[in-house]
PDB file of N, CA and C in Angstrom:
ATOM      1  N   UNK A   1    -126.225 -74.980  -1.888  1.00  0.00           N
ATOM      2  CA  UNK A   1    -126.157 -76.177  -1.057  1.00  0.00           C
ATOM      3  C   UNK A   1    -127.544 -76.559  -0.543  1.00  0.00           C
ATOM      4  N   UNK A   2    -128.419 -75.370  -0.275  1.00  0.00           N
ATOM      5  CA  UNK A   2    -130.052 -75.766   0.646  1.00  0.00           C
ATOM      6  C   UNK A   2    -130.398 -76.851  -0.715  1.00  0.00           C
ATOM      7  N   UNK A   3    -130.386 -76.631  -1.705  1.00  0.00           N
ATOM      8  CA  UNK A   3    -131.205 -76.635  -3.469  1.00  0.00           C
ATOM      9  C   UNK A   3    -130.080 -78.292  -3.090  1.00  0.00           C
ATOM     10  N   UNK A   4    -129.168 -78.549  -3.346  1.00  0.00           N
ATOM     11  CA  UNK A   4    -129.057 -79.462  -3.572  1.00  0.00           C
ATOM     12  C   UNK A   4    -129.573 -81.321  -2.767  1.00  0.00           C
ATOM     13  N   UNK A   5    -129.100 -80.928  -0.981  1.00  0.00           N
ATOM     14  CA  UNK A   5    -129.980 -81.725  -0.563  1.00  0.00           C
ATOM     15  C   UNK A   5    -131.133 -82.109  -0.503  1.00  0.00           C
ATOM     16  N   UNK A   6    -132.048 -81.263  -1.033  1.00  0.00           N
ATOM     17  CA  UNK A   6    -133.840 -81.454  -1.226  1.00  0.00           C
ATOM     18  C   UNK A   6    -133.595 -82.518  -2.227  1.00  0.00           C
ATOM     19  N   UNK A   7    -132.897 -81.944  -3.565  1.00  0.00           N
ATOM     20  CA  UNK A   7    -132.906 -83.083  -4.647  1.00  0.00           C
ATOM     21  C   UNK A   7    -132.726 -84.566  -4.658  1.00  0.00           C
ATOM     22  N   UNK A   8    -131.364 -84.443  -4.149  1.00  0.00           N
ATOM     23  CA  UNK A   8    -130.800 -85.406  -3.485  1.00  0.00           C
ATOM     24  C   UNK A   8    -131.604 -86.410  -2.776  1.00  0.00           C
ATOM     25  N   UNK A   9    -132.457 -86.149  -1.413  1.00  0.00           N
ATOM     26  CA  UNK A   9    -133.051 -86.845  -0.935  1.00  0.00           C
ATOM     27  C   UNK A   9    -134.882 -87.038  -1.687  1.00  0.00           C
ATOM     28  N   UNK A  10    -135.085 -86.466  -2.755  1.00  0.00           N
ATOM     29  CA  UNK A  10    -135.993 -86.625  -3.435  1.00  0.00           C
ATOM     30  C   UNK A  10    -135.624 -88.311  -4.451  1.00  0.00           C
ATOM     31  N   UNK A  11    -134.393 -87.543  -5.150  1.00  0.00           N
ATOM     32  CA  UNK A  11    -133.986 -88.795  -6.220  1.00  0.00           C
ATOM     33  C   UNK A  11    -133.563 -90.156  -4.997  1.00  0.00           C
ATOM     34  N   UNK A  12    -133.036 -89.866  -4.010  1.00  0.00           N
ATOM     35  CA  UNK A  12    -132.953 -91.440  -3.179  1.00  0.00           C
ATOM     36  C   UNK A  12    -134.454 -91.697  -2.755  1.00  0.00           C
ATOM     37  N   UNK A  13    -135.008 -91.009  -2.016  1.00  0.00           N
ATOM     38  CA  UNK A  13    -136.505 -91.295  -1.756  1.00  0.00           C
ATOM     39  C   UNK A  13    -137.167 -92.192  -3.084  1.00  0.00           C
ATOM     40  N   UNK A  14    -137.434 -91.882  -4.536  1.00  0.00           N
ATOM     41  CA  UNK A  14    -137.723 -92.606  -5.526  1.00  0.00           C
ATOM     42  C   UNK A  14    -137.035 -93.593  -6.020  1.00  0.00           C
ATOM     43  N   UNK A  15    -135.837 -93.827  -5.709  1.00  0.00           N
ATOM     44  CA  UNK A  15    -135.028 -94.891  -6.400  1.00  0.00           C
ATOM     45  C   UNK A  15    -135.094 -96.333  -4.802  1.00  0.00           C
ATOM     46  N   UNK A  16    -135.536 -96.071  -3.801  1.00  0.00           N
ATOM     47  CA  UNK A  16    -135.985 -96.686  -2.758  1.00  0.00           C
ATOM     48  C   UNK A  16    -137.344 -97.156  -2.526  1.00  0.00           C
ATOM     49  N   UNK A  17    -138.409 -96.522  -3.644  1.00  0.00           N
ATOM     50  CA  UNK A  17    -139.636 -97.014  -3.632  1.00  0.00           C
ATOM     51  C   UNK A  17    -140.072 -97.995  -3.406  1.00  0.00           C
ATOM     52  N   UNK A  18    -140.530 -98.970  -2.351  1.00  0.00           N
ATOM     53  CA  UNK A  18    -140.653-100.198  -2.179  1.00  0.00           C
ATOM     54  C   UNK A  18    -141.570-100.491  -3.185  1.00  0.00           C
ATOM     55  N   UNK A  19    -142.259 -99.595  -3.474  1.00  0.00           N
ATOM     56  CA  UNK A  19    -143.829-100.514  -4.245  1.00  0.00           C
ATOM     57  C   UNK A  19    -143.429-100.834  -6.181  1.00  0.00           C
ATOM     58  N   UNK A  20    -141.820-100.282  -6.262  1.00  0.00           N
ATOM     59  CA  UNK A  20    -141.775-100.469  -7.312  1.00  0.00           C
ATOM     60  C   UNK A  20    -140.554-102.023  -7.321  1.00  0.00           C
ATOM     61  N   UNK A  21    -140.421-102.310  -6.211  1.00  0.00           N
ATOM     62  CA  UNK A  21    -139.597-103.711  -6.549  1.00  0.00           C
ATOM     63  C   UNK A  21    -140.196-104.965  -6.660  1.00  0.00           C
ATOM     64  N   UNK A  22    -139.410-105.594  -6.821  1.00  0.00           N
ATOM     65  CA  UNK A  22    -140.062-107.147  -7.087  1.00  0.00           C
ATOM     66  C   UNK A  22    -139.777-107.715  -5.369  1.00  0.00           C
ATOM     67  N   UNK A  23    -140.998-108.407  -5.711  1.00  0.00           N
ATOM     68  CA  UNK A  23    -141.057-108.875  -4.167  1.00  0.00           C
ATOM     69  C   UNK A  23    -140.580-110.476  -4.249  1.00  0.00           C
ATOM     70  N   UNK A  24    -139.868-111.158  -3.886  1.00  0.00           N
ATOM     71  CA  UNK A  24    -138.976-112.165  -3.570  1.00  0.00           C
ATOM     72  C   UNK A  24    -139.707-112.945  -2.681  1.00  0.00           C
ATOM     73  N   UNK A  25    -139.784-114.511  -3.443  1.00  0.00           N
ATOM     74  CA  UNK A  25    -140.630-115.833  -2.638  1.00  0.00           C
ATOM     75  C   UNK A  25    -139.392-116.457  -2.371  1.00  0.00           C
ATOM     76  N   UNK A  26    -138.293-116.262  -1.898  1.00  0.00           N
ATOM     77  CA  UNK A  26    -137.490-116.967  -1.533  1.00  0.00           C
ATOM     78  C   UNK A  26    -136.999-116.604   0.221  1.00  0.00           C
ATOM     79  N   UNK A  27    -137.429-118.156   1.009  1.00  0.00           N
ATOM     80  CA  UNK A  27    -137.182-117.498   2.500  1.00  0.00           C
ATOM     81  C   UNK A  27    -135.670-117.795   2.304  1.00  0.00           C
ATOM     82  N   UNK A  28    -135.738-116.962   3.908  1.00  0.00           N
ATOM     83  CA  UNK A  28    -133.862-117.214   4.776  1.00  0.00           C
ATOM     84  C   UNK A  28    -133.368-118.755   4.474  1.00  0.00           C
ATOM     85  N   UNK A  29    -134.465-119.539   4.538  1.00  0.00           N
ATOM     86  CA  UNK A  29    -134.194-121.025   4.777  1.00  0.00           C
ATOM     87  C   UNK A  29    -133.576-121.164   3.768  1.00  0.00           C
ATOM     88  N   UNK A  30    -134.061-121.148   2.331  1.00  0.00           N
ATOM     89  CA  UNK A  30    -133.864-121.554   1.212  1.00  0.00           C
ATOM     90  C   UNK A  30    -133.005-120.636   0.787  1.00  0.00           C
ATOM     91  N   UNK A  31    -132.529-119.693   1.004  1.00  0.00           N
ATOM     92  CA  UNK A  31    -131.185-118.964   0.439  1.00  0.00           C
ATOM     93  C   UNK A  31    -130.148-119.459   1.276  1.00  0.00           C
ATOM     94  N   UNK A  32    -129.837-120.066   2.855  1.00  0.00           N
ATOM     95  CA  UNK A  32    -129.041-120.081   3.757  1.00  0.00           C
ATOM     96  C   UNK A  32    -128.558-121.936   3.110  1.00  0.00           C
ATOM     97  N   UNK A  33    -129.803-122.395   2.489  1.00  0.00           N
ATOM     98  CA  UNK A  33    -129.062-123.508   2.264  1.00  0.00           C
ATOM     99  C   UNK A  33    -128.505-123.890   0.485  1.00  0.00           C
ATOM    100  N   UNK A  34    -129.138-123.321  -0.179  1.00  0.00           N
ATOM    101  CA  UNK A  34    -128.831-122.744  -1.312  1.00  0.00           C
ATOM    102  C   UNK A  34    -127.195-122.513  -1.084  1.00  0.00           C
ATOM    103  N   UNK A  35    -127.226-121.861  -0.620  1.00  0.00           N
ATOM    104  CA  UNK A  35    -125.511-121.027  -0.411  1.00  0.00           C
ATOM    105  C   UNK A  35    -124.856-122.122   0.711  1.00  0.00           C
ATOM    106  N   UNK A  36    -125.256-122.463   1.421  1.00  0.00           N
ATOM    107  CA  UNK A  36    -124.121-123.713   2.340  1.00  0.00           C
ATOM    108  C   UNK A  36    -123.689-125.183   1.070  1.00  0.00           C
ATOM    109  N   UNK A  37    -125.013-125.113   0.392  1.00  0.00           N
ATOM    110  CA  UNK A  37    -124.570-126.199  -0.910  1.00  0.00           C
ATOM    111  C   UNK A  37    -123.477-125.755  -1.746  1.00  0.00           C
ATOM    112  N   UNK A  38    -123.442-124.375  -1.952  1.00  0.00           N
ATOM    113  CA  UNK A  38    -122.661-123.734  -2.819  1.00  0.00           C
ATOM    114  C   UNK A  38    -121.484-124.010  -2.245  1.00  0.00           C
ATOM    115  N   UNK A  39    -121.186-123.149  -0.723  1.00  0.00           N
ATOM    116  CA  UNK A  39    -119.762-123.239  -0.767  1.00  0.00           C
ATOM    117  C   UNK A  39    -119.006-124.459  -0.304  1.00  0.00           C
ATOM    118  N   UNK A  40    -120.026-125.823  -0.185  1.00  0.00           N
ATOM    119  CA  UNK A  40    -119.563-127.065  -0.106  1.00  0.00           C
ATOM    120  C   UNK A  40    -119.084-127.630  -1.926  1.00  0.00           C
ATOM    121  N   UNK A  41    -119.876-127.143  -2.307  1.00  0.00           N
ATOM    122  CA  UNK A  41    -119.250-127.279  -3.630  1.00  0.00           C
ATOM    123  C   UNK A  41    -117.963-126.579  -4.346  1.00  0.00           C
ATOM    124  N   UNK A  42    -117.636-125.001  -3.741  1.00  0.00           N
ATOM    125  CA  UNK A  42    -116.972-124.519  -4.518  1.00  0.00           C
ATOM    126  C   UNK A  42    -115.417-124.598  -3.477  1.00  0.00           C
ATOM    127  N   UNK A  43    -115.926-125.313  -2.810  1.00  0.00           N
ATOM    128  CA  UNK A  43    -114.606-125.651  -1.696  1.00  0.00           C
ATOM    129  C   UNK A  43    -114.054-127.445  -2.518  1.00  0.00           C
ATOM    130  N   UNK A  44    -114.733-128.204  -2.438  1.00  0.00           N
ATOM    131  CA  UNK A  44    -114.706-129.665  -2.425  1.00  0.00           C
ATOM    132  C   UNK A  44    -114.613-129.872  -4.077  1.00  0.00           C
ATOM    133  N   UNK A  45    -115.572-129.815  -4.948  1.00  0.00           N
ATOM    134  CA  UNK A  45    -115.359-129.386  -6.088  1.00  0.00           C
ATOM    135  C   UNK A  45    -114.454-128.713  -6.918  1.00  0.00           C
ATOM    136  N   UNK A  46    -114.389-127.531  -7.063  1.00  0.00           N
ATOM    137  CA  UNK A  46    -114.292-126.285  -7.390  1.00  0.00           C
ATOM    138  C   UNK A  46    -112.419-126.058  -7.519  1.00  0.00           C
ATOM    139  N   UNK A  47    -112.276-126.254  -6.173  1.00  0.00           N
ATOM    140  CA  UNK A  47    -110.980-126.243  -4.525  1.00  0.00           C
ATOM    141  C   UNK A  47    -110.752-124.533  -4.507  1.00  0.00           C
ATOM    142  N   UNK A  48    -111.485-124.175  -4.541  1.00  0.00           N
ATOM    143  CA  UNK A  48    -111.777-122.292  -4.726  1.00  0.00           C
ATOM    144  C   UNK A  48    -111.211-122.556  -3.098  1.00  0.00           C
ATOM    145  N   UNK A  49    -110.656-120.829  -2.595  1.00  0.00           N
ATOM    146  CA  UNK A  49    -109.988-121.217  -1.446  1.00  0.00           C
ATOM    147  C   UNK A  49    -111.923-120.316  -1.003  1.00  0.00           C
ATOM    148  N   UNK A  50    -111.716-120.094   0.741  1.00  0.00           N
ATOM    149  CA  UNK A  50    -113.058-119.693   1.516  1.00  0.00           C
ATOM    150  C   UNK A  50    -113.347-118.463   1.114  1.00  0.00           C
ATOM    151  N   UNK A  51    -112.290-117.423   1.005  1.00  0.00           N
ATOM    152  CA  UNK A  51    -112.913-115.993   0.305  1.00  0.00           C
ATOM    153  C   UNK A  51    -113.240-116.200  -1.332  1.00  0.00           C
ATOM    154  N   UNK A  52    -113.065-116.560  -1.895  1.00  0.00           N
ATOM    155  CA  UNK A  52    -113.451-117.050  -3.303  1.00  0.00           C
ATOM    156  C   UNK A  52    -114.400-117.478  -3.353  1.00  0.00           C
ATOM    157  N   UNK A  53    -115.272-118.770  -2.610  1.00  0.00           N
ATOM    158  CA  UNK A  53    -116.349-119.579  -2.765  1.00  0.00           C
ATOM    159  C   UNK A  53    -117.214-118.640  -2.236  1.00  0.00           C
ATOM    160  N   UNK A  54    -117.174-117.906  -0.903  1.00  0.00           N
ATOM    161  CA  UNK A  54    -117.590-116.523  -0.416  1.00  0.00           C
ATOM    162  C   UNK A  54    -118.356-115.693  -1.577  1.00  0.00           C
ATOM    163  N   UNK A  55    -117.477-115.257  -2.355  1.00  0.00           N
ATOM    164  CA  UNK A  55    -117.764-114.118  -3.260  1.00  0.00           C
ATOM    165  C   UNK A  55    -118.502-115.211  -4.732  1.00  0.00           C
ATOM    166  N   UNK A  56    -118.254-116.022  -4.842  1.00  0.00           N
ATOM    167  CA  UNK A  56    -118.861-116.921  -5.989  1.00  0.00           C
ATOM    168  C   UNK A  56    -120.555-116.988  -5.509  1.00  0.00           C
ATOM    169  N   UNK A  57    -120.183-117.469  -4.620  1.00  0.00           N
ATOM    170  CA  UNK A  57    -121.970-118.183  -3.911  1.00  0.00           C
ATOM    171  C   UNK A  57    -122.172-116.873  -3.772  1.00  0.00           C
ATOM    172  N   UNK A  58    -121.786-115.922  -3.438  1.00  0.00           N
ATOM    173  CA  UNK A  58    -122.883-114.941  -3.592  1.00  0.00           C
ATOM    174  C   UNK A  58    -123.391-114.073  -4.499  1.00  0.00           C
ATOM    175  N   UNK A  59    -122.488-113.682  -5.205  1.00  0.00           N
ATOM    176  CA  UNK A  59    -122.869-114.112  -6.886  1.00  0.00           C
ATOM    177  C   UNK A  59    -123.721-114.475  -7.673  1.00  0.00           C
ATOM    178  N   UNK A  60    -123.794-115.970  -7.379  1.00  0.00           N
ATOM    179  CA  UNK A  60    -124.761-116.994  -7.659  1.00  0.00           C
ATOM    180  C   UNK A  60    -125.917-117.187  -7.334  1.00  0.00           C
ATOM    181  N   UNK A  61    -125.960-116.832  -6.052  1.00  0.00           N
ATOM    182  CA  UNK A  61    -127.488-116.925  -4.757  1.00  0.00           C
ATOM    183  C   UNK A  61    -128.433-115.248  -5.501  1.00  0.00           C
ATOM    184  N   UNK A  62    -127.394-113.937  -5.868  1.00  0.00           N
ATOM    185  CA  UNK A  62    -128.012-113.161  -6.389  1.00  0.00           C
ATOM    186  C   UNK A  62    -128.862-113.442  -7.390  1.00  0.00           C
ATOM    187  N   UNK A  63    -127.814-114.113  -8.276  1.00  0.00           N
ATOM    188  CA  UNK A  63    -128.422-114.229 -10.145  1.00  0.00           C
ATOM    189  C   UNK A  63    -129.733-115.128  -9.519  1.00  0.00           C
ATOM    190  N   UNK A  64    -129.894-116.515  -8.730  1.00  0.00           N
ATOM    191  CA  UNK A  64    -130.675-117.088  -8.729  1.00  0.00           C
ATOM    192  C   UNK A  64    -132.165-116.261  -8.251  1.00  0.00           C
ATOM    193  N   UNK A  65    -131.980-115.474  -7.296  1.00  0.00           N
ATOM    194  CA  UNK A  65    -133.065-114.815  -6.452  1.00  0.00           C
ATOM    195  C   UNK A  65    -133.437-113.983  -7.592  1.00  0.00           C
ATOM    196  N   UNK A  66    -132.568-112.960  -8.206  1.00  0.00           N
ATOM    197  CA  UNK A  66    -133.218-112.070  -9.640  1.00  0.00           C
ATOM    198  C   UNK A  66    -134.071-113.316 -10.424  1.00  0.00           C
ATOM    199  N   UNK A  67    -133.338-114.036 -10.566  1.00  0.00           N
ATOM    200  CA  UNK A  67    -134.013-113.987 -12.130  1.00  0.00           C
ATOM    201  C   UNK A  67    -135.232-115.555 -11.740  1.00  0.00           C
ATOM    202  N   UNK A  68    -135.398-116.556 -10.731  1.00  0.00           N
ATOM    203  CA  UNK A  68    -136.532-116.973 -10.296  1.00  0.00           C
ATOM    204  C   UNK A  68    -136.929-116.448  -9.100  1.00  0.00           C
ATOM    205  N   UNK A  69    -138.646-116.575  -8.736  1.00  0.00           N
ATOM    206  CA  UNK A  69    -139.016-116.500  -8.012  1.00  0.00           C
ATOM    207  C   UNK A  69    -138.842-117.078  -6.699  1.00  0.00           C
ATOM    208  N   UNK A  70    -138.688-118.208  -6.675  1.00  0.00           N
ATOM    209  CA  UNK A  70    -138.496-119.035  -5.564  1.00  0.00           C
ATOM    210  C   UNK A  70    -137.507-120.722  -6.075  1.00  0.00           C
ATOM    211  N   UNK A  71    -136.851-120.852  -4.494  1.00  0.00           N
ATOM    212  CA  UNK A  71    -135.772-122.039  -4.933  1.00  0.00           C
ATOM    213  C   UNK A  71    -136.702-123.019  -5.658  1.00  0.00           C
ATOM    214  N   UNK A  72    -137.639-123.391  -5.497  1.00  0.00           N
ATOM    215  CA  UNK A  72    -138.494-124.685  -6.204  1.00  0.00           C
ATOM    216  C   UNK A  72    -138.430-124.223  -8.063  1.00  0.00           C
ATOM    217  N   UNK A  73    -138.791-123.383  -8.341  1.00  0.00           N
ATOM    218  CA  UNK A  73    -139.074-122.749  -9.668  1.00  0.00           C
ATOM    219  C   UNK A  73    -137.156-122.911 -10.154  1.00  0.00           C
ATOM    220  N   UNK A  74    -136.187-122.526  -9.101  1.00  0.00           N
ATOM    221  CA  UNK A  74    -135.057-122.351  -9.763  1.00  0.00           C
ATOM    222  C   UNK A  74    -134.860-123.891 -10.102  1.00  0.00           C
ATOM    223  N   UNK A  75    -134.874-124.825  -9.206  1.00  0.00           N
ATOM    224  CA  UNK A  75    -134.491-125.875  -9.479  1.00  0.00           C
ATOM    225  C   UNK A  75    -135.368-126.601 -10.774  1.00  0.00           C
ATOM    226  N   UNK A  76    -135.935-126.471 -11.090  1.00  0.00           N
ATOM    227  CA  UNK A  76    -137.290-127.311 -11.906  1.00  0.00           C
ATOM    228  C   UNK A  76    -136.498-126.661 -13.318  1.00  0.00           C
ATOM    229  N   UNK A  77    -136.214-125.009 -13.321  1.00  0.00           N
ATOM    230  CA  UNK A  77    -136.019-124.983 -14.571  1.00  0.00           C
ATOM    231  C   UNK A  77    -134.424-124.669 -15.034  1.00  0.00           C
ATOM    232  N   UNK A  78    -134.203-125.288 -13.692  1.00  0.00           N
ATOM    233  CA  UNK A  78    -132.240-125.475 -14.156  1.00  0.00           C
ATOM    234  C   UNK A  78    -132.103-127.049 -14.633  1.00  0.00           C
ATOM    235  N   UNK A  79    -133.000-128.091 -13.980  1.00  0.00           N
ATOM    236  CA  UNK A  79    -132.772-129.641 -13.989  1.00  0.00           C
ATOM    237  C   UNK A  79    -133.180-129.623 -15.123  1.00  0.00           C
ATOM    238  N   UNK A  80    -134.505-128.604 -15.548  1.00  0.00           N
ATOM    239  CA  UNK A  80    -134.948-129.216 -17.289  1.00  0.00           C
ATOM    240  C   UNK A  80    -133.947-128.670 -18.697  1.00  0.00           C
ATOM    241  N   UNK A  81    -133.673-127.476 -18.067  1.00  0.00           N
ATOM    242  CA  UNK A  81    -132.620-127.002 -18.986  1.00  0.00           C
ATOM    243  C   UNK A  81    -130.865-126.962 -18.443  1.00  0.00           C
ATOM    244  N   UNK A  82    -130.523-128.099 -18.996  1.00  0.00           N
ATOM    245  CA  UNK A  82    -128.913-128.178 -18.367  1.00  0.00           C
ATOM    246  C   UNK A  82    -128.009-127.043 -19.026  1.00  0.00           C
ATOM    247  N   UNK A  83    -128.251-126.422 -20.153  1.00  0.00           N
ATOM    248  CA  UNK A  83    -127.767-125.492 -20.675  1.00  0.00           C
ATOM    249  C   UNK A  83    -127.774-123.821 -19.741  1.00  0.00           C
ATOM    250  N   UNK A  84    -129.067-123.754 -18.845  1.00  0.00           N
ATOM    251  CA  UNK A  84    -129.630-122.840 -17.885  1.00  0.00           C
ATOM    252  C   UNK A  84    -127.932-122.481 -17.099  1.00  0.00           C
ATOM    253  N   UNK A  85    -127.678-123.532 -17.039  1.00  0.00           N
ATOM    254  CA  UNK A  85    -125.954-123.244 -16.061  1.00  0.00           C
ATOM    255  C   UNK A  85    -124.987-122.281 -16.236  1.00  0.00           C
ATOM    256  N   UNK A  86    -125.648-121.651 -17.739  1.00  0.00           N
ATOM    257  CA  UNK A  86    -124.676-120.393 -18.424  1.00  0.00           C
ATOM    258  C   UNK A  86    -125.312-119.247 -17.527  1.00  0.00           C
ATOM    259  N   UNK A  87    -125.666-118.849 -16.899  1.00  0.00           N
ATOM    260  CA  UNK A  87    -126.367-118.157 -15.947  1.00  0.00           C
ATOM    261  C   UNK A  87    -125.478-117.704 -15.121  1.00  0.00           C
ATOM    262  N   UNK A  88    -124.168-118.633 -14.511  1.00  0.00           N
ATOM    263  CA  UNK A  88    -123.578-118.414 -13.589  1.00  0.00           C
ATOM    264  C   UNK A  88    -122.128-117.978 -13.987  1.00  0.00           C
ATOM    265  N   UNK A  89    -122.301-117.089 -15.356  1.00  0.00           N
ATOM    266  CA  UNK A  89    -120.917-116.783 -16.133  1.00  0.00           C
ATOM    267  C   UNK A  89    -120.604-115.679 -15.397  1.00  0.00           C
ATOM    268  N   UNK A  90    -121.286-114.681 -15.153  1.00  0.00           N
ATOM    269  CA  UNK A  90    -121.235-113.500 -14.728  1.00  0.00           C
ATOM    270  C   UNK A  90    -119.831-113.502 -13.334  1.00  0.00           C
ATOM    271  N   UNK A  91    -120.052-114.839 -12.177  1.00  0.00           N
ATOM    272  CA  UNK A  91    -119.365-115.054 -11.338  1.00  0.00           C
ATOM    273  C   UNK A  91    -118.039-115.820 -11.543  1.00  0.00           C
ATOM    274  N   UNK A  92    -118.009-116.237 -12.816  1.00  0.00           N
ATOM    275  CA  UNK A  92    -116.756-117.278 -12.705  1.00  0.00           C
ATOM    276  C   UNK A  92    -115.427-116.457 -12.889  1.00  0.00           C
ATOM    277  N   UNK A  93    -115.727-115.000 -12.692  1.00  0.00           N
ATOM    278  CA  UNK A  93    -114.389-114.285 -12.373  1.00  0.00           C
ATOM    279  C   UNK A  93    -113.499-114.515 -11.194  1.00  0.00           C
ATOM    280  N   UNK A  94    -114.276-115.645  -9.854  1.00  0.00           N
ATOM    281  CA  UNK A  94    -113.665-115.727  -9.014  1.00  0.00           C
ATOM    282  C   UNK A  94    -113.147-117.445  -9.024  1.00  0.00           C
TER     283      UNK A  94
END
């Protein structure tokens, strides 16, 4: 048991490495409204009930933050590529 917690908090210590993540240009602002667009859409649109649009937009707000840097960059290369929208397959389980 001593042998195993050392490990343990060795392998979480490295898998927590800050200096090995990607650092994120996206503020509070621009994710808080990002996602209020969303679940105005997936309510009004959509008619997803509030825990559904919940779990969609967030979903969505993830894939967007992974895979651009910042909301300006997401939007520029979702408007140029309308096909880009397949992106959000991963969530349409809800």
């Amino acid at each position: 048991m001593r042998i195993i917690l050392p490990i343990l908090s060795i392998i979480f210590f490295v898998s927590c490495n800050s200096s090995q993540r990607k650092i994120s240009n996206w503020t509070e602002e621009e994710k808080e409204l990002i996602f209020k667009d969303c679940i105005n859409y997936t309510l009004d649109i959509k008619g997803l009930n509030l825990n559904e649009s919940n779990e969609y937009c967030n979903c969505t707000l993830r894939i967007l933050i992974t895979k651009f840097d910042g909301k300006k960059e997401a939007e520029e290369s979702l408007t140029k590529n309308i096909t880009s929208n397949s992106i959000y397959e991963p969530c349409e389980k809800y």
